[in-house]
N, C-alpha and C. Protein backbone atom coordinates (compact mmCIF):
# COMPACT_ATOMS: atom_id res chain seq x y z
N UNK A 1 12.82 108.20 67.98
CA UNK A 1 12.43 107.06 67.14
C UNK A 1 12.11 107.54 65.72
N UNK A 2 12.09 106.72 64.77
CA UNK A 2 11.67 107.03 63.35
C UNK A 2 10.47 107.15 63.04
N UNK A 3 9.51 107.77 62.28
CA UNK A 3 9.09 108.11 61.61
C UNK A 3 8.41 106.85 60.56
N UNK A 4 7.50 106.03 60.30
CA UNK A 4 7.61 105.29 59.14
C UNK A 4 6.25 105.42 58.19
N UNK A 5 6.87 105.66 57.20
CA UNK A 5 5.69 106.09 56.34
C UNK A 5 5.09 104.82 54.58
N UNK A 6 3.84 104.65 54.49
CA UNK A 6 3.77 103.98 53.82
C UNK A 6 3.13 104.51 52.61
N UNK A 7 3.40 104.79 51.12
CA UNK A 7 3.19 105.49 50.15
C UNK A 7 2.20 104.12 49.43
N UNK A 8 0.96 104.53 49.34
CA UNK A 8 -0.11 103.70 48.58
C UNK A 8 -1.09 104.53 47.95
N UNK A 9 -1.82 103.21 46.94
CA UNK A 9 -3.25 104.00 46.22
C UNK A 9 -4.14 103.49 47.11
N UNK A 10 -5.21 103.69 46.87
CA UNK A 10 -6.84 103.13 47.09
C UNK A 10 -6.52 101.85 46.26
N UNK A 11 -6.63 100.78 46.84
CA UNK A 11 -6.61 99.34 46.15
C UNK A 11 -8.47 99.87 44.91
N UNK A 12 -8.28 99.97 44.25
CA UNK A 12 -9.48 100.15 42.91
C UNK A 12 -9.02 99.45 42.00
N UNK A 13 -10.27 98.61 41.33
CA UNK A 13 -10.22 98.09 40.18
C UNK A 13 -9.68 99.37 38.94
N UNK A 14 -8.80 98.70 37.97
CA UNK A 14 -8.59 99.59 37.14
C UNK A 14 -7.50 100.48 37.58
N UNK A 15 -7.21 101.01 38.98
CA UNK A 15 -6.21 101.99 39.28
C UNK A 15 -4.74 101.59 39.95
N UNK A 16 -5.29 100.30 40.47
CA UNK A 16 -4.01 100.06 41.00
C UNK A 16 -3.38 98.57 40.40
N UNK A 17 -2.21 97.98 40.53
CA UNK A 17 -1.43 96.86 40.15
C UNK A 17 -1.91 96.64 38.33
N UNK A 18 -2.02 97.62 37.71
CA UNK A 18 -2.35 97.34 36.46
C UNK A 18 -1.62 96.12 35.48
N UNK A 19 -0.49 96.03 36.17
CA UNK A 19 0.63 95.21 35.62
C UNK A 19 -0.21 93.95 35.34
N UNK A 20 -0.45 93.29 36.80
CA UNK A 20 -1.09 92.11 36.75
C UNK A 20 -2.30 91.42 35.59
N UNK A 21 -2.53 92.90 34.86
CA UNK A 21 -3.83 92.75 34.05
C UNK A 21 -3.74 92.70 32.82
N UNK A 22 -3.58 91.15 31.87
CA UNK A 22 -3.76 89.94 32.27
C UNK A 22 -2.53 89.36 33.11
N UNK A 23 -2.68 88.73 33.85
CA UNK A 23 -3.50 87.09 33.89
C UNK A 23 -4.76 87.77 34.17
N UNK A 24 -5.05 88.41 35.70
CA UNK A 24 -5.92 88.69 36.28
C UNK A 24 -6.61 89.82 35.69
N UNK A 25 -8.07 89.43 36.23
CA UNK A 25 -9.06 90.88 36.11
C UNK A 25 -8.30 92.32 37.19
N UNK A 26 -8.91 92.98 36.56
CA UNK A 26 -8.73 94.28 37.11
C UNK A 26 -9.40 94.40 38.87
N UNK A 27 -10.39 93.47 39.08
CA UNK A 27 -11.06 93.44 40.42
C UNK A 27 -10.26 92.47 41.24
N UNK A 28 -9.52 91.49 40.41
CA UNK A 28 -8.65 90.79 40.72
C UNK A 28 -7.25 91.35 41.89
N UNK A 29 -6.76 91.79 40.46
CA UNK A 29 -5.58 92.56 40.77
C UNK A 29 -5.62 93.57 41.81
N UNK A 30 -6.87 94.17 42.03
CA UNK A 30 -7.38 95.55 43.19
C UNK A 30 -7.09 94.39 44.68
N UNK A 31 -7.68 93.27 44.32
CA UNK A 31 -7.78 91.94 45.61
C UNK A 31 -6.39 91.60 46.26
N UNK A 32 -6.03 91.52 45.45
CA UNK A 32 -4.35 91.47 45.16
C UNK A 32 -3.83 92.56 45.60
N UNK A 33 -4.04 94.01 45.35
CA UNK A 33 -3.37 94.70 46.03
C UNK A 33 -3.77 95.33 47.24
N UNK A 34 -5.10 95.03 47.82
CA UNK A 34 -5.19 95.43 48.97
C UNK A 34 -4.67 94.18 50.07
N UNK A 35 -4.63 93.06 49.40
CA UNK A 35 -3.75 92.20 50.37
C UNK A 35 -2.34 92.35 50.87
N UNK A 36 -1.96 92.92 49.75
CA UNK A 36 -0.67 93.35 49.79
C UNK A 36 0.07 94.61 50.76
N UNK A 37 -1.54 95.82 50.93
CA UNK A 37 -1.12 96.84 51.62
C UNK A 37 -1.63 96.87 52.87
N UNK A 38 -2.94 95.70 52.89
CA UNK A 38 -3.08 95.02 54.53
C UNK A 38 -1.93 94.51 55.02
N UNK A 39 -1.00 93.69 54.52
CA UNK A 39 0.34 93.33 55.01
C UNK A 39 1.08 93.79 55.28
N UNK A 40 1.44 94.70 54.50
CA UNK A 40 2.84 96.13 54.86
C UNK A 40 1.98 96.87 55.84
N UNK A 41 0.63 97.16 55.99
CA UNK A 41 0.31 98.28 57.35
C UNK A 41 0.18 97.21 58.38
N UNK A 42 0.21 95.99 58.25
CA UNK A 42 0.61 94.84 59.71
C UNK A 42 1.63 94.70 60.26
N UNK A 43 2.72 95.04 59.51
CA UNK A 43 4.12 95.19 59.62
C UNK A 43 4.15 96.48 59.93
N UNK A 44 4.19 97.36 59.55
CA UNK A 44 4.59 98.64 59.91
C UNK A 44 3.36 99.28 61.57
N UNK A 45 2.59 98.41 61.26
CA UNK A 45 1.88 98.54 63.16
C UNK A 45 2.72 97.80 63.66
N UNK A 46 3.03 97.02 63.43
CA UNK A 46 4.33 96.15 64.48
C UNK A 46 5.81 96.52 64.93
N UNK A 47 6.06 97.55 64.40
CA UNK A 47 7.33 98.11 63.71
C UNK A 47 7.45 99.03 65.11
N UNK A 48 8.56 99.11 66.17
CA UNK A 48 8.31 100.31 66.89
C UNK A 48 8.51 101.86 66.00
N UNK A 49 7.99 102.42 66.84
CA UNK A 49 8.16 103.88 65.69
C UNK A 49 7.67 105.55 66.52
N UNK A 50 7.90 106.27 66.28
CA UNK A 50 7.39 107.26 66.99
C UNK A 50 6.22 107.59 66.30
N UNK A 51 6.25 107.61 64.75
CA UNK A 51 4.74 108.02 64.04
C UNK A 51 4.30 107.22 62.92
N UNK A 52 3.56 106.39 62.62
CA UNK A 52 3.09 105.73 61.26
C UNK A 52 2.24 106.47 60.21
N UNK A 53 2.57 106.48 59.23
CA UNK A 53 2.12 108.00 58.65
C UNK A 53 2.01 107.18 56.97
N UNK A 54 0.39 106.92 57.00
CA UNK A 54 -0.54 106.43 55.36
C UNK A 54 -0.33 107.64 54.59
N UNK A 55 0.84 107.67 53.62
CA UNK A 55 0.42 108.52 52.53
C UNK A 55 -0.31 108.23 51.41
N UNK A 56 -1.54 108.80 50.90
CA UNK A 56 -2.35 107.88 50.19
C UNK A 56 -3.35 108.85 49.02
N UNK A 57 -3.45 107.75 48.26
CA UNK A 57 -3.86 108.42 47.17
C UNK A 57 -5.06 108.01 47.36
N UNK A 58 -6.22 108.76 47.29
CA UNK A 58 -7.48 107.71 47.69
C UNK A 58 -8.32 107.90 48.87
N UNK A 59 -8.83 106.67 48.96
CA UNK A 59 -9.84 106.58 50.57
C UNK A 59 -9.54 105.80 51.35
N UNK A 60 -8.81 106.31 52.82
CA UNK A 60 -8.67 104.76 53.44
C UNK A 60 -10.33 103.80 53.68
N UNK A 61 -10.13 102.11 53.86
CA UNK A 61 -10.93 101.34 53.46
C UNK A 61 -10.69 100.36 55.36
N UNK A 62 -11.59 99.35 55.35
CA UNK A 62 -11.21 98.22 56.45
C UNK A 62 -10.08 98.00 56.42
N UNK A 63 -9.13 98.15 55.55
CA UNK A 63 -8.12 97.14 55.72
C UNK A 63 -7.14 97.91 56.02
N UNK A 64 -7.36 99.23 57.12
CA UNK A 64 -6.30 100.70 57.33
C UNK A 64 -6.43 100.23 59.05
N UNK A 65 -5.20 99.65 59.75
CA UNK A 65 -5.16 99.20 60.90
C UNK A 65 -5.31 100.73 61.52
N UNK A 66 -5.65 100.55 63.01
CA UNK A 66 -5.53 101.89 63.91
C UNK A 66 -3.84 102.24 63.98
N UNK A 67 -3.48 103.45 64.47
CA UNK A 67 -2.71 103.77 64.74
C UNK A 67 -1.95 104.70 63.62
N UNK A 68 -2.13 104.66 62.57
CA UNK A 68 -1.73 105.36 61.65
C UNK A 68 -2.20 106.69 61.60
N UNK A 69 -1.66 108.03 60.98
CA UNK A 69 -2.27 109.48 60.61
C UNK A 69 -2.47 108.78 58.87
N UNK A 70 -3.22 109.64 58.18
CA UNK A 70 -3.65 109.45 57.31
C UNK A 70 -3.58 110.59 56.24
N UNK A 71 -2.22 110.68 55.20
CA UNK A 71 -2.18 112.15 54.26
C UNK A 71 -2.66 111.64 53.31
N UNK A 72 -2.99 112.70 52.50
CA UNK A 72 -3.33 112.96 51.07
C UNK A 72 -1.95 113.42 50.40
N UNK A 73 -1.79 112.44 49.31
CA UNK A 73 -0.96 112.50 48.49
C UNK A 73 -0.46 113.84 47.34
N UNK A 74 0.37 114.39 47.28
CA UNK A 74 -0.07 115.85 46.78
C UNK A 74 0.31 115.32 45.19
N UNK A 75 -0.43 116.34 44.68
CA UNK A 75 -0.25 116.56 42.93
C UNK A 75 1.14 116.20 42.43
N UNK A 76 1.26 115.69 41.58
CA UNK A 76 2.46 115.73 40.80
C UNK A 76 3.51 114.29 40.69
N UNK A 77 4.24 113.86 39.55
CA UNK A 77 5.05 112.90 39.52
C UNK A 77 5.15 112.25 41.12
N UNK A 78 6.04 111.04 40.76
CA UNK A 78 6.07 110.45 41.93
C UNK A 78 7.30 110.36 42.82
N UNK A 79 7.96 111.10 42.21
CA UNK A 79 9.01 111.84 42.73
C UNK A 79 8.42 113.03 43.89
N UNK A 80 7.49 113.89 43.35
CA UNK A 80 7.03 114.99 43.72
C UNK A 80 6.54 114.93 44.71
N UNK A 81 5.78 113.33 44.99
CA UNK A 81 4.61 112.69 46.30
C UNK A 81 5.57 112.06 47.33
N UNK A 82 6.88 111.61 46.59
CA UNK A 82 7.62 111.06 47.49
C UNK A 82 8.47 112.25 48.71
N UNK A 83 8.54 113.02 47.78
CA UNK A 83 9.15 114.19 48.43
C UNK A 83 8.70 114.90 49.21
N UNK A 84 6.87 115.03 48.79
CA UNK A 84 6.30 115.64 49.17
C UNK A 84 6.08 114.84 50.99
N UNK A 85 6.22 113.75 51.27
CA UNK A 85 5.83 113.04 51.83
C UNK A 85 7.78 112.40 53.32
N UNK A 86 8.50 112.87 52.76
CA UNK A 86 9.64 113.33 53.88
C UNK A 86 9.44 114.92 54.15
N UNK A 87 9.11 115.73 53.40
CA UNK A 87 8.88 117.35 53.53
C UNK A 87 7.68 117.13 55.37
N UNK A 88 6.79 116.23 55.22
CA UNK A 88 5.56 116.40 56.03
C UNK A 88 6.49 115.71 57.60
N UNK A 89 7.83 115.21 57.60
CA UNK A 89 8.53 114.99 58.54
C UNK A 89 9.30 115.42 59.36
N UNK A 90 9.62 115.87 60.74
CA UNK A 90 10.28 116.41 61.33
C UNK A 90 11.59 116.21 62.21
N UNK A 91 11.65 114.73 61.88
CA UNK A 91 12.94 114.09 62.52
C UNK A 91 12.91 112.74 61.29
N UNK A 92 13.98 111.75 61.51
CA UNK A 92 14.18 110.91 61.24
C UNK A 92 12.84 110.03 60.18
N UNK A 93 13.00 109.58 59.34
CA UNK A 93 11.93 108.66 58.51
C UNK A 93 11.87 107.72 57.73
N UNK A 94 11.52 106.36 57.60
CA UNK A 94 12.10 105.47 56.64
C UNK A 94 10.33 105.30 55.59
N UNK A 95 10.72 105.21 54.40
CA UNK A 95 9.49 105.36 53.53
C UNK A 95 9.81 104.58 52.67
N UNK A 96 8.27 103.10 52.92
CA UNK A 96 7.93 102.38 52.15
C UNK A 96 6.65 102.30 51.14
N UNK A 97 6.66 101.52 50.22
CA UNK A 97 5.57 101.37 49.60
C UNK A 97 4.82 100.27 50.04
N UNK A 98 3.78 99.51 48.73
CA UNK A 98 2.72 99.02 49.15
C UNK A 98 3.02 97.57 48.19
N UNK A 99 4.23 97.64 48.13
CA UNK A 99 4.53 96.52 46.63
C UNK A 99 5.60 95.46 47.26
N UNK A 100 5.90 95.09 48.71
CA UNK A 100 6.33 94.37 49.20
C UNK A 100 5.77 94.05 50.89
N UNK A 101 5.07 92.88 50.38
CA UNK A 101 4.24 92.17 51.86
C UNK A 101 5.02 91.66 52.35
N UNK A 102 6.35 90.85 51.94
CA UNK A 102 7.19 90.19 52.50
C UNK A 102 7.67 90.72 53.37
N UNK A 103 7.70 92.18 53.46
CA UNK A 103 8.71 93.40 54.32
C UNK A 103 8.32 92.35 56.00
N UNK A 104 9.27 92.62 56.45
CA UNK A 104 9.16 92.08 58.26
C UNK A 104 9.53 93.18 59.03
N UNK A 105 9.02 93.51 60.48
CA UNK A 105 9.34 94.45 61.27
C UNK A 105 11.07 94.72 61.80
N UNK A 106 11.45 93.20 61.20
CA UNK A 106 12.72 93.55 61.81
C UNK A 106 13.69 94.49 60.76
N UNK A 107 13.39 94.21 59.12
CA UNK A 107 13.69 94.84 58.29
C UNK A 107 13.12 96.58 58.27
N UNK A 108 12.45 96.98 59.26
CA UNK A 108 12.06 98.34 59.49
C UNK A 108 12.13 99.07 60.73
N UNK A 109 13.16 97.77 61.37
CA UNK A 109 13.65 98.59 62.61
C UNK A 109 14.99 99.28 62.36
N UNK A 110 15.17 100.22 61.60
CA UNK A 110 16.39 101.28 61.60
C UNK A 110 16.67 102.25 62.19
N UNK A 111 18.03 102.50 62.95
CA UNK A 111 18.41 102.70 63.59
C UNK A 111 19.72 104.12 62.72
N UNK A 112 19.74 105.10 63.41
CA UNK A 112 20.51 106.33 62.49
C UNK A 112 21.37 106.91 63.15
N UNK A 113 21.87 105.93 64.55
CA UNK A 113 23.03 106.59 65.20
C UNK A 113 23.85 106.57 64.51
N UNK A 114 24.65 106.09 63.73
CA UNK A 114 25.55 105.50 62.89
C UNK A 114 25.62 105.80 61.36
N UNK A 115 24.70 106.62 61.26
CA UNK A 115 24.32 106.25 59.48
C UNK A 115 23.31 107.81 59.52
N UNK A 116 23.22 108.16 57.99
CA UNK A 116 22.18 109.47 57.85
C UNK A 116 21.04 108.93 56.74
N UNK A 117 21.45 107.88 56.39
CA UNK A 117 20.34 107.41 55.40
C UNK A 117 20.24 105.64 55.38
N UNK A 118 19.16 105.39 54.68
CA UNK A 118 19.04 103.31 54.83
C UNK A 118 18.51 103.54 53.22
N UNK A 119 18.96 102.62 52.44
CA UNK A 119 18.29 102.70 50.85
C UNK A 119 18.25 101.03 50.73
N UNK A 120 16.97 100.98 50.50
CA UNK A 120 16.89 99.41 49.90
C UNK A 120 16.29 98.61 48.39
N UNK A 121 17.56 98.79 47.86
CA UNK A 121 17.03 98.38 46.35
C UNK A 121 16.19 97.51 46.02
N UNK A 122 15.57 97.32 45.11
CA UNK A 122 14.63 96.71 44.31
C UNK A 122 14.82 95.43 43.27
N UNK A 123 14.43 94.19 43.14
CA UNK A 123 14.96 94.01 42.19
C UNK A 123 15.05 93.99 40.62
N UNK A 124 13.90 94.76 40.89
CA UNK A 124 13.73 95.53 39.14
C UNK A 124 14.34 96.59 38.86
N UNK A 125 15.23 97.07 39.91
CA UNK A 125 16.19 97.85 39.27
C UNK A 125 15.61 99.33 40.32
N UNK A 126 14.33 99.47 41.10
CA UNK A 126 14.29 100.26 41.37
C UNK A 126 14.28 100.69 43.26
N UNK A 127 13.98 100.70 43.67
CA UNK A 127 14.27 100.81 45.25
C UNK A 127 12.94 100.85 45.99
N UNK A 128 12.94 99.76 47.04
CA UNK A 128 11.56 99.01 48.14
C UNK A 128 11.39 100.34 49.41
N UNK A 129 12.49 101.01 49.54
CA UNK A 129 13.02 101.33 51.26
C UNK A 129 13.95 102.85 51.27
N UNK A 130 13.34 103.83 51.36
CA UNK A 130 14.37 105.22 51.36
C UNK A 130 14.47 105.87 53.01
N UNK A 131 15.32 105.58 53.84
CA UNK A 131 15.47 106.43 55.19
C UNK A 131 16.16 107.24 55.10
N UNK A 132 15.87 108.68 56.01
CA UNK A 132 16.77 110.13 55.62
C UNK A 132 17.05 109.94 57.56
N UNK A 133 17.89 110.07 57.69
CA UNK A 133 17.85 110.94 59.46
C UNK A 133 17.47 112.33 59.03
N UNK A 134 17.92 113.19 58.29
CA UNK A 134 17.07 114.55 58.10
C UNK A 134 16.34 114.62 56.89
N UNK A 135 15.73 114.34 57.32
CA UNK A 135 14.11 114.77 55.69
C UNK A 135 14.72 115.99 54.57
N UNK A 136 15.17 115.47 53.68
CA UNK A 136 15.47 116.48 52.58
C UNK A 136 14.84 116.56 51.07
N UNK A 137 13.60 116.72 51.31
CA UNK A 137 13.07 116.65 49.38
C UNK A 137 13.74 116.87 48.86
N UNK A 138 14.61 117.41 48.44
CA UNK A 138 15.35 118.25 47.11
C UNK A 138 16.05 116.44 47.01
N UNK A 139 16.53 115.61 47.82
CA UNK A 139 16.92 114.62 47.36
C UNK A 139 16.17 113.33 46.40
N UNK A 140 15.07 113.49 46.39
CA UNK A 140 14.12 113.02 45.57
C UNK A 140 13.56 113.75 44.51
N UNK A 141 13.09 114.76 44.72
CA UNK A 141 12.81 115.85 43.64
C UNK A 141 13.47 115.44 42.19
N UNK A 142 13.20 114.94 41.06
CA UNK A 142 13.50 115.15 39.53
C UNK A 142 14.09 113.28 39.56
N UNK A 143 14.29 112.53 40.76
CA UNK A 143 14.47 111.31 40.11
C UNK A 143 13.35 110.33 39.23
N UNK A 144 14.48 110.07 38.27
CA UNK A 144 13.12 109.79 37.39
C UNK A 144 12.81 108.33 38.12
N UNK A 145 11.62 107.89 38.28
CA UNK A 145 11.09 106.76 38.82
C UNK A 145 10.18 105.46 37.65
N UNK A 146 10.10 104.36 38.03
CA UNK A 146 9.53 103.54 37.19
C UNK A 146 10.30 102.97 35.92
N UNK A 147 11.76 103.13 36.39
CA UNK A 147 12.65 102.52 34.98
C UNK A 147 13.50 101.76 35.69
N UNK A 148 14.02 100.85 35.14
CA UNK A 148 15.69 99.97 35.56
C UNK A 148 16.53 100.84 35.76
N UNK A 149 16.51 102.24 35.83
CA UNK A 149 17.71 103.30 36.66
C UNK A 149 17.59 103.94 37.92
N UNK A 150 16.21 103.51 38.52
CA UNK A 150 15.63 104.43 39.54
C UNK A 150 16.04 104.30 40.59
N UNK A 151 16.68 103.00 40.92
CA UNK A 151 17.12 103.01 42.37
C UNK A 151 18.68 103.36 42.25
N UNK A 152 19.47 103.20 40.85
CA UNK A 152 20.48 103.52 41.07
C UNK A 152 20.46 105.29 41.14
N UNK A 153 19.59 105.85 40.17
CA UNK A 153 19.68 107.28 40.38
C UNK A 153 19.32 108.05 41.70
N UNK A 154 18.49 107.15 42.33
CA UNK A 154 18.23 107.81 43.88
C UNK A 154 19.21 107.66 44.71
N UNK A 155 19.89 106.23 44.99
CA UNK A 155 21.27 105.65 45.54
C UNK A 155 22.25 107.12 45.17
N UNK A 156 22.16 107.71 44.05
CA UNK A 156 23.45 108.55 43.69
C UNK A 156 22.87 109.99 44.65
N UNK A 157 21.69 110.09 44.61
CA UNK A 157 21.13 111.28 45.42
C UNK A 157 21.51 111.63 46.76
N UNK A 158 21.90 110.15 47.38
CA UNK A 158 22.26 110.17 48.69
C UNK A 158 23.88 110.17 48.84
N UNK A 159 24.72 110.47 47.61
CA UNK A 159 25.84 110.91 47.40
C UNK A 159 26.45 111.75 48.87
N UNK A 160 27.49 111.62 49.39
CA UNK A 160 27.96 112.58 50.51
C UNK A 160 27.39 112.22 52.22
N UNK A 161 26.43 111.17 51.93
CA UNK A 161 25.81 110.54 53.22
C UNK A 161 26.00 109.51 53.67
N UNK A 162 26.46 108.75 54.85
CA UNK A 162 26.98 107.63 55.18
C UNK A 162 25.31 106.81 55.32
N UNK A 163 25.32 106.33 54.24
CA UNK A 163 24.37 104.91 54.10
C UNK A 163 24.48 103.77 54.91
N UNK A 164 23.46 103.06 54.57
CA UNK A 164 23.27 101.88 55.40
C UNK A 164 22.25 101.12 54.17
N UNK A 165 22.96 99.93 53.56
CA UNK A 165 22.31 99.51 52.61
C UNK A 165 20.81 98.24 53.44
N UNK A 166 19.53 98.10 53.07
CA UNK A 166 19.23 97.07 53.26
C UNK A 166 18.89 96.19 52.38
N UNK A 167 18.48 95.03 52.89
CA UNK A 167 18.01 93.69 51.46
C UNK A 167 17.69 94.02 50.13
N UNK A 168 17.75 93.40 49.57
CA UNK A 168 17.32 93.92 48.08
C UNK A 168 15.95 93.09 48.22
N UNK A 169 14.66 93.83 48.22
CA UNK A 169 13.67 92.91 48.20
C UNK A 169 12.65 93.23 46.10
N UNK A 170 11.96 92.18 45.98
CA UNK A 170 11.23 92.04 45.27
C UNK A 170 9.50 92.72 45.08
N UNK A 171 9.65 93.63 44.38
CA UNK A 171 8.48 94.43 44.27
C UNK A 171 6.98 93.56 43.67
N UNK A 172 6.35 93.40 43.26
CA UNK A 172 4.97 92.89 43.26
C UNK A 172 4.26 94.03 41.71
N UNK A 173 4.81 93.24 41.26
CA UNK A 173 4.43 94.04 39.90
C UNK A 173 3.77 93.13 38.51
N UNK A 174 4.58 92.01 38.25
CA UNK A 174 3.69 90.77 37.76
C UNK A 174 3.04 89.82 38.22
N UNK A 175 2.40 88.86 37.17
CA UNK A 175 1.94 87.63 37.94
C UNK A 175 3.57 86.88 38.55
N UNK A 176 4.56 86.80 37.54
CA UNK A 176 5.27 86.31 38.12
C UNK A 176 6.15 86.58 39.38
N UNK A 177 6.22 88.06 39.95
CA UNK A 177 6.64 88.47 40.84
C UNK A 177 5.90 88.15 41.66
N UNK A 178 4.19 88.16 41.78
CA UNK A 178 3.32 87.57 42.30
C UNK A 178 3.45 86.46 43.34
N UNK A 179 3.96 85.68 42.23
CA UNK A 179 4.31 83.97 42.63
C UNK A 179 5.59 83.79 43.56
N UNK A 180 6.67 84.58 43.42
CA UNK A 180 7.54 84.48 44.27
C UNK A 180 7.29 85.27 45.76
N UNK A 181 7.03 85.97 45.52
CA UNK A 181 6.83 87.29 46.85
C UNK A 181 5.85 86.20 47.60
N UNK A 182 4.70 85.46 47.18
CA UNK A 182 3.46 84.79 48.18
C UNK A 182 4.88 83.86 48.63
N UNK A 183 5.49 83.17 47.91
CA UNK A 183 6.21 81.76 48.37
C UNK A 183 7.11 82.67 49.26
N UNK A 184 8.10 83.94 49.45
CA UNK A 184 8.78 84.56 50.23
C UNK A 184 8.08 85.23 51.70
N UNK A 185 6.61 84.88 52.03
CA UNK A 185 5.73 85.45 53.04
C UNK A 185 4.51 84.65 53.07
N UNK A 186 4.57 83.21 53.09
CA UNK A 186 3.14 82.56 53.00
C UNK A 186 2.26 82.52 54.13
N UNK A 187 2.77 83.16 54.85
CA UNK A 187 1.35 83.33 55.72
C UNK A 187 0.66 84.52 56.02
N UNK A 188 1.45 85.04 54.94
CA UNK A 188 0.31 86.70 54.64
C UNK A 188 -0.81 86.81 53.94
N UNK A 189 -1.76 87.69 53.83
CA UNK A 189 -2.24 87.59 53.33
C UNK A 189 -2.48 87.61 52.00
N UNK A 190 -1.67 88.23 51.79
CA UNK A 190 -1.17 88.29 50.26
C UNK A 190 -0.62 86.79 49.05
N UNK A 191 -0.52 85.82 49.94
CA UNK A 191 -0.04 84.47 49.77
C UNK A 191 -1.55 83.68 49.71
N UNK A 192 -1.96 84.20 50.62
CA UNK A 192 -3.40 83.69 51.10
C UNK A 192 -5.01 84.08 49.41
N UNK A 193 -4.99 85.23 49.57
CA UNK A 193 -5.07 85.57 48.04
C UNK A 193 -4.98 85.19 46.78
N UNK A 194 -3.55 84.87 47.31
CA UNK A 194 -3.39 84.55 45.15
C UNK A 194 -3.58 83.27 45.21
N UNK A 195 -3.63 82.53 46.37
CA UNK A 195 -3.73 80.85 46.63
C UNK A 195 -5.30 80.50 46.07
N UNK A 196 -6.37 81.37 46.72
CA UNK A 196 -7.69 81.33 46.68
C UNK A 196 -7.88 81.52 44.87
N UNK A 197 -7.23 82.60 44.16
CA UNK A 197 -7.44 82.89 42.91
C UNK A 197 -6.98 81.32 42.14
N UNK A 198 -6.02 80.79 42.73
CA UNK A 198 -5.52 79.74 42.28
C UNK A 198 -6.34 79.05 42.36
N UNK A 199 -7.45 78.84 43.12
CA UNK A 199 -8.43 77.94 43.57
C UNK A 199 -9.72 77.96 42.76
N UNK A 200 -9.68 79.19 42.16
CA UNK A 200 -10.85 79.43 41.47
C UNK A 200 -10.21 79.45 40.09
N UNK A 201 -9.54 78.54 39.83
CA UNK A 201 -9.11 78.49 38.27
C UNK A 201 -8.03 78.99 37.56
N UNK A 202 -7.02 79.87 38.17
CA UNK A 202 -6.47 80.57 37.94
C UNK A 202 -5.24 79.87 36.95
């Protein structure tokens, strides 16, 4: 079975979803993003898997379901953490972030008889979803991340490997990405959230 790993911060005011800030406060936006990574670790407990594996920058908090191991994120670019973080794998692994609640278990049931990698673009240009059947850092290592080239430059990394493309999902980076992602998963909590902010004036 796979491996599934989820790459997050410590939901903190000030450290995480900065994007959002304005509309929202910074305690806001932290609200906002721990809803967001309560959702993806609800999904990924649901997900069959051989290991669920929190890579994390931070402290896990209440909102860290059982069943997960729990790493510390190592030093360096985010290339470096990503890499660093298939390196800590020994078979098969699909590695998500914390910037799509919409994700569903069925979208993380991958399968590698057939295929040596799963890449699922982004639609800001950068990529939601990276599966290796063999864990190879050096394939992440130096991609530059956080631009409109990132998912195509990682896509090229997996050059020579029979892929398996999935959905192109929507990352959680503005208010306005905000607004679509709750309407694409409304009964998450993450929908639930920005509804309440809505409620208080927003």
């Amino acid at each position: 079975m796979t491996t599934l790993l989820v790459i997050a911060k410590e939901p903190r005011p000030g450290r995480v979803k900065t994007r959002l800030t304005p509309p929202f406060t910074p305690e806001e936006a932290a609200a906002l993003a721990e809803a967001s990574l309560a959702d993806t670790l609800d999904v990924v407990a649901r997900t069959p898997a051989r290991r669920r594996v929190l890579v994390l920058e931070g402290a896990p908090g209440p909102w860290l379901p059982p069943g997960f191991d729990v790493v510390r994120q190592c030093a360096g670019g985010l290339d470096e953490r990503l890499a660093a973080a298939f390196a800590g794998c020994d078979g098969p692994a699909l590695l998500i972030g914390m910037d799509t609640p919409q994700v569903t278990p069925e979208l993380l049931t991958v399968d590698f008889s057939d295929c040596e990698a799963y890449f699922g673009p982004a639609e800001d240009g950068g990529f939601w979803a990276l599966g290796l059947a063999r864990p190879d850092p050096s394939r992440l290592r130096g991609v530059p991340m956080s631009t409109p080239q990132t998912g195509a430059a990682q896509r090229a990394r997996l050059t020579g490997l029979r892929v398996r493309q999935l959905p192109p999902l929507r990352d959680v980076d503005t208010a306005y990405d905000a607004a679509l992602v709750a309407k694409a998963a409304p009964g998450g909590r993450f929908a639930a959230e920005l509804e309440r902010l809505a409620g208080a004036g927003r």
